[in-house]
N, C-alpha and C. Protein backbone atom coordinates (compact mmCIF):
# COMPACT_ATOMS: atom_id res chain seq x y z
N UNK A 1 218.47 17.15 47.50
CA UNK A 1 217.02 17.11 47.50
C UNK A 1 216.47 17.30 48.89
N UNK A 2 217.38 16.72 49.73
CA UNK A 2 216.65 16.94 51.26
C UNK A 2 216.68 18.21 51.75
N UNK A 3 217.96 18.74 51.44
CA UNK A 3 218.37 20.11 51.25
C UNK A 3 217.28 21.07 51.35
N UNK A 4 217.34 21.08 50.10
CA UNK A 4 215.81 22.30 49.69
C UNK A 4 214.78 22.00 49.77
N UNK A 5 214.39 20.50 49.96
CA UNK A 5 212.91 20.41 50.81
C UNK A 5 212.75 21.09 51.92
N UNK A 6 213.47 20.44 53.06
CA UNK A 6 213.81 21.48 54.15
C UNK A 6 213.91 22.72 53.89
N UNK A 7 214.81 23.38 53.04
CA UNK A 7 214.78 25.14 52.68
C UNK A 7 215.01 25.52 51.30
N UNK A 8 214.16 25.92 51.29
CA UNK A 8 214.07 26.08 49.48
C UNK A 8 215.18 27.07 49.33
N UNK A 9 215.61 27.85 50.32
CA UNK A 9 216.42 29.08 50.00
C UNK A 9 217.62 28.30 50.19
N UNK A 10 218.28 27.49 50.57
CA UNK A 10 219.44 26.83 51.00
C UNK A 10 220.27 26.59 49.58
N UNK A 11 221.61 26.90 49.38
CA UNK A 11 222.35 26.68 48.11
C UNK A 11 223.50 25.99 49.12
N UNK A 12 223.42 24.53 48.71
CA UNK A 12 224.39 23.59 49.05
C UNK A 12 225.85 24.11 48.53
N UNK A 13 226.11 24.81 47.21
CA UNK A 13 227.14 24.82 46.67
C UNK A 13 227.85 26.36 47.79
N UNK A 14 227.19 27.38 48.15
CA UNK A 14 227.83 28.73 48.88
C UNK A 14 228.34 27.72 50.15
N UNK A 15 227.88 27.06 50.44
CA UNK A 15 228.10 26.20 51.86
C UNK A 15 229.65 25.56 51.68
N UNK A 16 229.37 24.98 50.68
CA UNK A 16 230.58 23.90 50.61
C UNK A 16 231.79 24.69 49.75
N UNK A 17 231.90 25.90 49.13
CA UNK A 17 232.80 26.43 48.77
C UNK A 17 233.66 26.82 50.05
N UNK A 18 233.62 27.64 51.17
CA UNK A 18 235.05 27.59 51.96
C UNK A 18 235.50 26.61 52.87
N UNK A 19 235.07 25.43 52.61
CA UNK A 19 235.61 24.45 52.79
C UNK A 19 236.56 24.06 51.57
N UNK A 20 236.03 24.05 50.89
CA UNK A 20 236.74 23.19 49.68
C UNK A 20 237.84 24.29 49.12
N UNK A 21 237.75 25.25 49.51
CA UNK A 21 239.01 26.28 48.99
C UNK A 21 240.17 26.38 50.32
N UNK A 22 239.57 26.21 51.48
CA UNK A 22 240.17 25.91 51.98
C UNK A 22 241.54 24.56 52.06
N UNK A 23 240.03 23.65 51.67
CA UNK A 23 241.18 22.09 51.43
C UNK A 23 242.20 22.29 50.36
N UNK A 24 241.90 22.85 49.42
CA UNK A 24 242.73 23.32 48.46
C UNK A 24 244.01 23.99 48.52
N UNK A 25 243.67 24.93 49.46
CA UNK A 25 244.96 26.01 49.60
C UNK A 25 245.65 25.41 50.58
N UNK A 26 245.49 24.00 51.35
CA UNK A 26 246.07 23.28 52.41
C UNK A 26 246.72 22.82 51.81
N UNK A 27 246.43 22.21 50.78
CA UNK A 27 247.18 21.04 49.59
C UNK A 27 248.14 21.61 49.25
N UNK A 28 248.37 23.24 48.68
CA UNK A 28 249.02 23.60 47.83
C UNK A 28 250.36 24.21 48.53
N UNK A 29 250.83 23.52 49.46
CA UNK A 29 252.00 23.87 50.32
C UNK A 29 253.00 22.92 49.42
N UNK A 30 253.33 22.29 48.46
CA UNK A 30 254.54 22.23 47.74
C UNK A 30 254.20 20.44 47.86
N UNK A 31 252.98 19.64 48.95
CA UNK A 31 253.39 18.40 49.27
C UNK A 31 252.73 17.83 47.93
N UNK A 32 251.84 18.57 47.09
CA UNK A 32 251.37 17.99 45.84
C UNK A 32 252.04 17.27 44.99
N UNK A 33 253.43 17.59 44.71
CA UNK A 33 254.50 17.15 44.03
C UNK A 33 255.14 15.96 44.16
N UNK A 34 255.17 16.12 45.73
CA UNK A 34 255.36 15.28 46.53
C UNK A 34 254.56 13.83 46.09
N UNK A 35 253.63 14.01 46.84
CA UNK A 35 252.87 13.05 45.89
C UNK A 35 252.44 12.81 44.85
N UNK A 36 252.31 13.33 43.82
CA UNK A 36 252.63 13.01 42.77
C UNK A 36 253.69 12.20 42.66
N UNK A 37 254.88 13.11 42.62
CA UNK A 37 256.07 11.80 42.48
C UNK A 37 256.18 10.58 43.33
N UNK A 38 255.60 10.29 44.46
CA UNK A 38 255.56 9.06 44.95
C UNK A 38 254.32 7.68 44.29
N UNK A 39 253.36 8.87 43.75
CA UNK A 39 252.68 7.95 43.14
C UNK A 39 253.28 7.15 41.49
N UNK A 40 254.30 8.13 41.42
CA UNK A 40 254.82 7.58 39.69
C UNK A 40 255.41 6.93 40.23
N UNK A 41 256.15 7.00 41.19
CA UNK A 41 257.50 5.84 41.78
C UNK A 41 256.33 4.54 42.41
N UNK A 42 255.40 4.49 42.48
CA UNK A 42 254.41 3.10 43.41
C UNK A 42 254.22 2.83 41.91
N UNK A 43 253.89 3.58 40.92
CA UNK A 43 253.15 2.79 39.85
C UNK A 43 254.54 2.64 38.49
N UNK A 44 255.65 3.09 38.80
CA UNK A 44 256.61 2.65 37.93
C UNK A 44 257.35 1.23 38.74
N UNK A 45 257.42 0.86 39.94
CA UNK A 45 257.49 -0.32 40.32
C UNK A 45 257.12 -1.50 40.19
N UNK A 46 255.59 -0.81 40.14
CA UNK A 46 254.33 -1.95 40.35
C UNK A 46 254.74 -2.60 38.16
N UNK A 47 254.37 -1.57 37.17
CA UNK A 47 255.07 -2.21 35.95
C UNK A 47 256.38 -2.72 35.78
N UNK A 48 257.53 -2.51 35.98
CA UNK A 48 259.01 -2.99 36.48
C UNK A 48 258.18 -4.49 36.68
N UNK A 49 257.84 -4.47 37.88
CA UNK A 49 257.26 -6.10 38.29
C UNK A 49 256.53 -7.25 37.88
N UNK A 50 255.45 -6.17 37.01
CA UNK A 50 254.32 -6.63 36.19
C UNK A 50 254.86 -7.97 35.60
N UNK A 51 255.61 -7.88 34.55
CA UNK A 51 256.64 -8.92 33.77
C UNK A 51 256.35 -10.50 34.81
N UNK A 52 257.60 -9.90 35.67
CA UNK A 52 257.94 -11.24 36.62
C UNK A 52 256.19 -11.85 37.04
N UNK A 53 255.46 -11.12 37.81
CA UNK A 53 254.43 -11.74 38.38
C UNK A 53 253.03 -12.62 37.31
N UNK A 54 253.41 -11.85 35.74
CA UNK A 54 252.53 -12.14 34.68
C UNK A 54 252.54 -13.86 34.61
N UNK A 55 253.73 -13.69 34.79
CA UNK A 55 255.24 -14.96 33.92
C UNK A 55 253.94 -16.06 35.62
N UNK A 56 254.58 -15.38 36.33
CA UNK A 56 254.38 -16.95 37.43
C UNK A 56 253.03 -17.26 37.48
N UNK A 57 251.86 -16.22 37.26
CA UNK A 57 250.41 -16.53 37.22
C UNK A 57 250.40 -17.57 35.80
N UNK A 58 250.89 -17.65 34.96
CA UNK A 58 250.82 -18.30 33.41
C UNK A 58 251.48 -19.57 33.78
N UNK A 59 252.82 -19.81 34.72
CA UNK A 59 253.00 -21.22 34.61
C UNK A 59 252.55 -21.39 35.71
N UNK A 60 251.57 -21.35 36.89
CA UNK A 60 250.39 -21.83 38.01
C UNK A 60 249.62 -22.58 36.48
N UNK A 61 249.09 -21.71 36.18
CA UNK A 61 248.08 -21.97 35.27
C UNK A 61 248.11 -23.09 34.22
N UNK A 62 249.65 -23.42 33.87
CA UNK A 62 250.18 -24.22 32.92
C UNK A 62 250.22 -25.44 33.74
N UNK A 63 250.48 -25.34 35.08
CA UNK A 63 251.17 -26.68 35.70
C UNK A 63 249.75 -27.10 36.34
N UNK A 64 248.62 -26.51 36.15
CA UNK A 64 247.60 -26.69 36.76
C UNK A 64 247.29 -26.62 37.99
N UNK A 65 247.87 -25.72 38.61
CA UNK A 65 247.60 -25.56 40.03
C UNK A 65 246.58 -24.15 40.42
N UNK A 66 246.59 -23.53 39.58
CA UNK A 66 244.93 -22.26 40.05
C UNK A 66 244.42 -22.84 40.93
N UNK A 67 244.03 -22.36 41.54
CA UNK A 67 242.16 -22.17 42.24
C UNK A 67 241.94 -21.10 42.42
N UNK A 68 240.70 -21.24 42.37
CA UNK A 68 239.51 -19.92 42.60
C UNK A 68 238.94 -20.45 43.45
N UNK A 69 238.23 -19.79 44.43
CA UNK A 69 237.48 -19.63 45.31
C UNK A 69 235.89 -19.29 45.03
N UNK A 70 235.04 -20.17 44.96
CA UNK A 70 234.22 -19.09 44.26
C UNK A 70 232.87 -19.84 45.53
N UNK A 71 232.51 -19.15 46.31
CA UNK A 71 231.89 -19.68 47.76
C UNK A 71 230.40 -19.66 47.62
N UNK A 72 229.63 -18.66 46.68
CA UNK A 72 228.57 -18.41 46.32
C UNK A 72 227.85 -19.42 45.16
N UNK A 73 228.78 -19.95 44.19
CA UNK A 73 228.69 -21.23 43.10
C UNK A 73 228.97 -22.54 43.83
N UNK A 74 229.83 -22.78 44.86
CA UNK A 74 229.73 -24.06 45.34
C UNK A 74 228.53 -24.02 46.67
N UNK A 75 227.54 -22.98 46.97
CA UNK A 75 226.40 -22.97 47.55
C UNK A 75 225.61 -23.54 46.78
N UNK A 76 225.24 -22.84 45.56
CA UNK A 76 224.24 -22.76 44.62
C UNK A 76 224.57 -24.41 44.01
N UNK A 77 226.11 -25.12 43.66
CA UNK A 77 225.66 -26.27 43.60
C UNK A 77 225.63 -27.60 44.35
N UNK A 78 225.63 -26.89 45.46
CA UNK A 78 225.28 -28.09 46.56
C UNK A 78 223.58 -27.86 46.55
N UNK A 79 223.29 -26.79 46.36
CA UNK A 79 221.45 -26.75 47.01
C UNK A 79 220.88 -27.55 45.53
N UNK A 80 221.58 -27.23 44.02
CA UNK A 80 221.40 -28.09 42.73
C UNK A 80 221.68 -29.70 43.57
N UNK A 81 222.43 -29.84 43.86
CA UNK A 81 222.65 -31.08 44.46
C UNK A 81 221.46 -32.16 44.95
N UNK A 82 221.39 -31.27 46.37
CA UNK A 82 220.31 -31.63 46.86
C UNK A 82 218.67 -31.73 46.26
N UNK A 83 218.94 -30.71 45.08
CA UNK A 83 217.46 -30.75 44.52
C UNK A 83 217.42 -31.86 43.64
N UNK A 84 218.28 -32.06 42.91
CA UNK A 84 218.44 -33.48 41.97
C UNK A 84 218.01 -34.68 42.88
N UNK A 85 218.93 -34.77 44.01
CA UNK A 85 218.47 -35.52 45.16
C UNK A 85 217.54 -36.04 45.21
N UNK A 86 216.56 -35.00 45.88
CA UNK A 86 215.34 -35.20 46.13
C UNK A 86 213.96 -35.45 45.09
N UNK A 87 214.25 -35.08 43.75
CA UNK A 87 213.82 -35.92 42.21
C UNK A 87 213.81 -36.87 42.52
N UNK A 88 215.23 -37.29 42.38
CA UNK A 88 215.46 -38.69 42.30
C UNK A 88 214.40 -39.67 43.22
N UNK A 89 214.71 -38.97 44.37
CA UNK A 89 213.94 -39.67 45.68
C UNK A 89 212.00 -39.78 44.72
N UNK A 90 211.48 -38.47 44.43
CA UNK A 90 210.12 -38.54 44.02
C UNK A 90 209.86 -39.64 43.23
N UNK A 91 211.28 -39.03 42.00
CA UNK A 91 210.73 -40.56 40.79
C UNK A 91 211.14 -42.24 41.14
N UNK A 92 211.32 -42.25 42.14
CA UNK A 92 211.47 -43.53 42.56
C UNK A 92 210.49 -44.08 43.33
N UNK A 93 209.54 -43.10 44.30
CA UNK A 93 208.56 -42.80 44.74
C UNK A 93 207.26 -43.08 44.38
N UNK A 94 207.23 -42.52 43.03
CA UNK A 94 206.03 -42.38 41.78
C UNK A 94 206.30 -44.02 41.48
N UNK A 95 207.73 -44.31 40.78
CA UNK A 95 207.65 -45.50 39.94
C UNK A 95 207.00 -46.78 41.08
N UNK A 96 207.33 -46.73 42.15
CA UNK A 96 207.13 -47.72 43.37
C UNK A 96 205.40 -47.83 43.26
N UNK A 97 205.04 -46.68 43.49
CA UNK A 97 203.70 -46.72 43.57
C UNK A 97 202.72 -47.10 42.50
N UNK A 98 203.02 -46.66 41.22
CA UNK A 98 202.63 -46.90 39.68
C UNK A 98 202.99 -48.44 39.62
N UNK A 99 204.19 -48.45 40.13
CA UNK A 99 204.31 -50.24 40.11
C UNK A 99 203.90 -50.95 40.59
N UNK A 100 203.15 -50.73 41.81
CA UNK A 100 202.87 -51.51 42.97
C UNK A 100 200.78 -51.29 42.16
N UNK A 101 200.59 -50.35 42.06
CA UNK A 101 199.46 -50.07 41.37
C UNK A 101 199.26 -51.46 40.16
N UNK A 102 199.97 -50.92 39.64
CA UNK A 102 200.08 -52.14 38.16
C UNK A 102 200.00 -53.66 38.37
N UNK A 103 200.83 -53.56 39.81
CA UNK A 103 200.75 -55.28 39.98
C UNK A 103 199.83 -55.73 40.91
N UNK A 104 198.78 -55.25 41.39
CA UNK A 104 198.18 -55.38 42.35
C UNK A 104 197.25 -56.84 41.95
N UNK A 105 196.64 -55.98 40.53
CA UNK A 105 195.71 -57.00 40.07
C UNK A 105 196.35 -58.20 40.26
N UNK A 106 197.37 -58.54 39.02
CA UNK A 106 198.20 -59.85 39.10
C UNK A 106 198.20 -60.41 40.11
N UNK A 107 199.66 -59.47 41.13
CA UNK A 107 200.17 -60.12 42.26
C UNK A 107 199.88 -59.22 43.29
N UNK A 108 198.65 -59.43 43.79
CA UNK A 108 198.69 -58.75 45.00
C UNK A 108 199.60 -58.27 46.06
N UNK A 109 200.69 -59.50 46.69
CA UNK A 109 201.54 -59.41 47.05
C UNK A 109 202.46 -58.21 47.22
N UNK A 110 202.92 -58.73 45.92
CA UNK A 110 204.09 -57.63 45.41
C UNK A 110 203.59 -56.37 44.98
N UNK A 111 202.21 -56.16 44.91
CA UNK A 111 202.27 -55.12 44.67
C UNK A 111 201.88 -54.10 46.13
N UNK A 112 200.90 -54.97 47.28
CA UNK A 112 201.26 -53.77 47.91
C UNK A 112 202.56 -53.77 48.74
N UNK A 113 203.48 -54.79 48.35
CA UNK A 113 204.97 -54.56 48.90
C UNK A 113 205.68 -53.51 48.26
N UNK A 114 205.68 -53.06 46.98
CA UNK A 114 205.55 -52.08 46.05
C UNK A 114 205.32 -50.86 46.61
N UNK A 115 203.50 -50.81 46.73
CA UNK A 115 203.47 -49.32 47.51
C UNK A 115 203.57 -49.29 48.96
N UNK A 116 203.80 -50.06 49.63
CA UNK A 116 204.13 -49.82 50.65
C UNK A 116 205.52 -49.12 51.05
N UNK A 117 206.73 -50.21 50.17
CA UNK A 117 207.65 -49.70 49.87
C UNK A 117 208.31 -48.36 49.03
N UNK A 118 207.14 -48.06 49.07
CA UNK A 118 207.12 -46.53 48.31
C UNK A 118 207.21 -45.40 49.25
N UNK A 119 206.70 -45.45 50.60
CA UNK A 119 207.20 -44.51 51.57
C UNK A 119 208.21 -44.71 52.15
N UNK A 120 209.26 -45.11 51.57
CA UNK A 120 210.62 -44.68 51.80
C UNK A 120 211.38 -44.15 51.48
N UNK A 121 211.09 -44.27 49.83
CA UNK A 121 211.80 -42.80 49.23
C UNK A 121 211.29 -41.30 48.85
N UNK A 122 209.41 -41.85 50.06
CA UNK A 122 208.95 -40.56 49.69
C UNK A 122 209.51 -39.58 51.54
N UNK A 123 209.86 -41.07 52.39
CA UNK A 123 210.03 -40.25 53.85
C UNK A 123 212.03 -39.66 53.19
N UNK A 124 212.18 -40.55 52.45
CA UNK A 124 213.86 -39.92 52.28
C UNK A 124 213.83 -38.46 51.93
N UNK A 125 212.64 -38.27 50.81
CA UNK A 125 212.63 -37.31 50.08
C UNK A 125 212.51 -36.01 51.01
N UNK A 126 211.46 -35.71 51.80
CA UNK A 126 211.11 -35.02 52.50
C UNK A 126 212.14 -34.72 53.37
N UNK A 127 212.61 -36.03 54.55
CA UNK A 127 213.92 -35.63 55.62
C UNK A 127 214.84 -34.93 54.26
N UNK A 128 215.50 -35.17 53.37
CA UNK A 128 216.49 -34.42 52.85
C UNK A 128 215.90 -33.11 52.26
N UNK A 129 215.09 -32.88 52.36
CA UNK A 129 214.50 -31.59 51.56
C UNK A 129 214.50 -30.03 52.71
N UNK A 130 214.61 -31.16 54.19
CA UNK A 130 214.73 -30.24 54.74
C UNK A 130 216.28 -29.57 55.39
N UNK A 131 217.05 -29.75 54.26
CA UNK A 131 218.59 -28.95 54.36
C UNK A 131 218.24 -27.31 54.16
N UNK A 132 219.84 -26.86 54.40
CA UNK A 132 219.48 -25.51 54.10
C UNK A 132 219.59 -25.04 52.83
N UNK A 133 218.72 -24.16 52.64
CA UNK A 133 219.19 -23.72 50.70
C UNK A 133 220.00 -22.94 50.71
N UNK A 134 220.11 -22.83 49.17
CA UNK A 134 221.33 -21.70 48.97
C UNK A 134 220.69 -20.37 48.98
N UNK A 135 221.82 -19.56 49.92
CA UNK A 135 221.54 -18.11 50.04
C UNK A 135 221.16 -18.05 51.88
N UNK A 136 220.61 -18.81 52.19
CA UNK A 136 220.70 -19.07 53.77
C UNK A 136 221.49 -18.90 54.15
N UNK A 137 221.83 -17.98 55.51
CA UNK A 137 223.32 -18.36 56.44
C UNK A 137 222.83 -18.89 57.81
């Protein structure tokens, strides 16, 4: 497309033909075979082997020893982590204050010990909120 914007008369394909017949007739010095047969011999090995290596991935797996690596899911649930976290922190927050609300009438006291005590899991909430999220580096 950039091609013939630039020149409408331009045929990409006349261009790239004596190259590519060239690469061709380079190839065709006898080493084709060549490789070929080295590639049946890499991939008749690699099955030969298949067997043995099937066998040892199945008893890892049996004896319970796998792992996976998976670096992008243990991001995503540490930042789940932290967001549960910091819920937690709100609704404890809310209930302090609703509670401290509720008891005011009664017990004055306790209740603004209540909301007072309520900015602590709203200062927790906030300092932990400011981690890094997932997808950050």
């Amino acid at each position: 497309g950039m091609c013939t914007g630039l020149d409408p008369e331009f045929n990409l394909w006349s261009s790239i033909a004596p190259y590519a017949s060239k690469l061709v007739s380079d190839d065709d010095d006898g080493s084709t075979w060549e490789t070929i047969l080295a590639e049946a011999t890499n991939i008749g090995k690699t099955l030969i082997a298949l067997p043995a290596r099937v066998d040892r991935v199945l008893t890892t797996i049996e004896r319970g020893d796998l792992s996976v690596q998976t670096p992008l899911l243990n991001m995503r649930v540490r930042g789940v982590e932290r967001a549960v976290g910091r819920l937690a922190g709100v609704a404890a927050f809310a209930a302090m204050l609703i509670a401290g609300a509720i008891l005011y009438g009664p017990e004055p006291g306790f209740g603004r010990l209540l909301m007072g005590g309520s900015v602590l899991p709203l200062a927790w909430t906030m300092v932990a909120g400011r981690g890094r999220h997932p997808g950050q580096r």
